[in-house]
C-alpha atoms as a PDB file:
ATOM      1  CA  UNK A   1     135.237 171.880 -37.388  1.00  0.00           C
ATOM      2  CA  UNK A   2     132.558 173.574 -38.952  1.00  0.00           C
ATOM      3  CA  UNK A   3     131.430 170.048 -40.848  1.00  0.00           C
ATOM      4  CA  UNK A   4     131.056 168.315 -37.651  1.00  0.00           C
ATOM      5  CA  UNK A   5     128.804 171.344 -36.492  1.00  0.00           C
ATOM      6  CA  UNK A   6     126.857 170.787 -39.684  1.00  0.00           C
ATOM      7  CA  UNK A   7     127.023 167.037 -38.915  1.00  0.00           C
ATOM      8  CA  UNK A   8     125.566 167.827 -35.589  1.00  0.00           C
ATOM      9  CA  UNK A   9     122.432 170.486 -36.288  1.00  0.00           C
ATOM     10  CA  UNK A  10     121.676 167.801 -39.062  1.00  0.00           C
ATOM     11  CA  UNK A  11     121.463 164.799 -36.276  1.00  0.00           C
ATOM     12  CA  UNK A  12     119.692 166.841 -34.433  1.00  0.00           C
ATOM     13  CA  UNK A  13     117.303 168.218 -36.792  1.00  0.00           C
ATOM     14  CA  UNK A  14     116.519 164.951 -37.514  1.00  0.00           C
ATOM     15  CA  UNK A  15     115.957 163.380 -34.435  1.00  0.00           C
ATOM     16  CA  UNK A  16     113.641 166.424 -33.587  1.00  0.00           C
ATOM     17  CA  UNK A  17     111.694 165.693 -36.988  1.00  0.00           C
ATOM     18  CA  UNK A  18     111.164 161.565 -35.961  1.00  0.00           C
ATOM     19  CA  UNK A  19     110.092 163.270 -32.320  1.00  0.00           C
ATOM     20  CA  UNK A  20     107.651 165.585 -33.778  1.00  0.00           C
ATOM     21  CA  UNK A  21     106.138 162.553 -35.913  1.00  0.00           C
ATOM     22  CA  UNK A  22     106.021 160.044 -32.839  1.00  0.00           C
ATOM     23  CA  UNK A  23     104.115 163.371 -31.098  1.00  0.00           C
ATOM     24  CA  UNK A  24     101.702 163.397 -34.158  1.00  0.00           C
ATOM     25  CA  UNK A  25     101.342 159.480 -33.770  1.00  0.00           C
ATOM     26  CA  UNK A  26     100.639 159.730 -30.115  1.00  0.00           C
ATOM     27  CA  UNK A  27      97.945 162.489 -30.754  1.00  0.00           C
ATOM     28  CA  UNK A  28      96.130 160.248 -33.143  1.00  0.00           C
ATOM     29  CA  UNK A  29      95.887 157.178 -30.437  1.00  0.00           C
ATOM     30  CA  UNK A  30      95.176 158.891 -27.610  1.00  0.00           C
ATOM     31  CA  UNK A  31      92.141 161.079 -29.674  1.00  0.00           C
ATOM     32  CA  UNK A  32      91.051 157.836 -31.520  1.00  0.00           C
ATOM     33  CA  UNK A  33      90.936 156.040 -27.774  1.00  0.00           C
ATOM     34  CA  UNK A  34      89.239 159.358 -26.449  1.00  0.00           C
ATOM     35  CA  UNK A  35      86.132 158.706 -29.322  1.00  0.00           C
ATOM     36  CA  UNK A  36      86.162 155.147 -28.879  1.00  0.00           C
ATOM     37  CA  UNK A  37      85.772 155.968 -24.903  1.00  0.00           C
ATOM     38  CA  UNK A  38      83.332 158.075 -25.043  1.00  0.00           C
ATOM     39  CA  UNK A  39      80.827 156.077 -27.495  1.00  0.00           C
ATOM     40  CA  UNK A  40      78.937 154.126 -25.246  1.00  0.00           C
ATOM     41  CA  UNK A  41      79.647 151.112 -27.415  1.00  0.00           C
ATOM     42  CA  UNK A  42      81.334 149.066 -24.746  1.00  0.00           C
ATOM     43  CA  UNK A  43      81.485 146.126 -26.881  1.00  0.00           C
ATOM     44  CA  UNK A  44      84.002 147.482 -29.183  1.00  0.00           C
ATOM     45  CA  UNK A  45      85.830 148.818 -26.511  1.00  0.00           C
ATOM     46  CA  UNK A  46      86.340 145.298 -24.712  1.00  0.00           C
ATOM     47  CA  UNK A  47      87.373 144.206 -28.111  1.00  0.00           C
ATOM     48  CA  UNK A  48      89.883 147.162 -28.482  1.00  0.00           C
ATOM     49  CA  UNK A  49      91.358 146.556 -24.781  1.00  0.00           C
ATOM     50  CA  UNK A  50      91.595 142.448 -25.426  1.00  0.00           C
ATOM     51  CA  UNK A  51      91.752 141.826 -29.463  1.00  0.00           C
ATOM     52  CA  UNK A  52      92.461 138.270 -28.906  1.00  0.00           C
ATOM     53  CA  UNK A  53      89.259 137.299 -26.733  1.00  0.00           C
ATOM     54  CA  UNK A  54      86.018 135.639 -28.550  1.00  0.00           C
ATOM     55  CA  UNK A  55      87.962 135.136 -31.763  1.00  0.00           C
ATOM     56  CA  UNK A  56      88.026 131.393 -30.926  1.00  0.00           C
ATOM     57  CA  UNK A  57      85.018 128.798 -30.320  1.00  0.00           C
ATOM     58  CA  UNK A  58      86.450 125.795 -28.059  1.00  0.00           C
ATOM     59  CA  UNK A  59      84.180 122.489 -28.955  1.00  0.00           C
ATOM     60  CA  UNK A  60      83.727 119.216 -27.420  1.00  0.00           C
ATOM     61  CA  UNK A  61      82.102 116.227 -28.631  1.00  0.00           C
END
């Protein structure tokens, strides 16, 4: 009995450890969007919101 209680707080220790590190991950985005926002560089914002736009030059002869 007492294993499978040890089992348990370790499960949960762990999933509370990946949750505090998706947190920390989450915190980084949202501050480096914040920065990017409030520069008033709106070019590399466009090219943050749609990465694959203007990487391409379409040609004809």
């Amino acid at each position: 009995m007492s294993m499978s209680l040890n089992q348990g707080k370790a499960q949960q220790q762990a999933s509370l450890s990946v949750m505090k590190m998706a947190v920390g991950n989450a915190k980084q985005q949202g501050e480096a969007v914040r920065e990017l926002i409030s520069s008033s560089n709106v070019k590399a914002l466009q090219q943050a919101a749609q990465p694959h736009l203007g990487g391409n030059i379409d040609l004809k002869l």
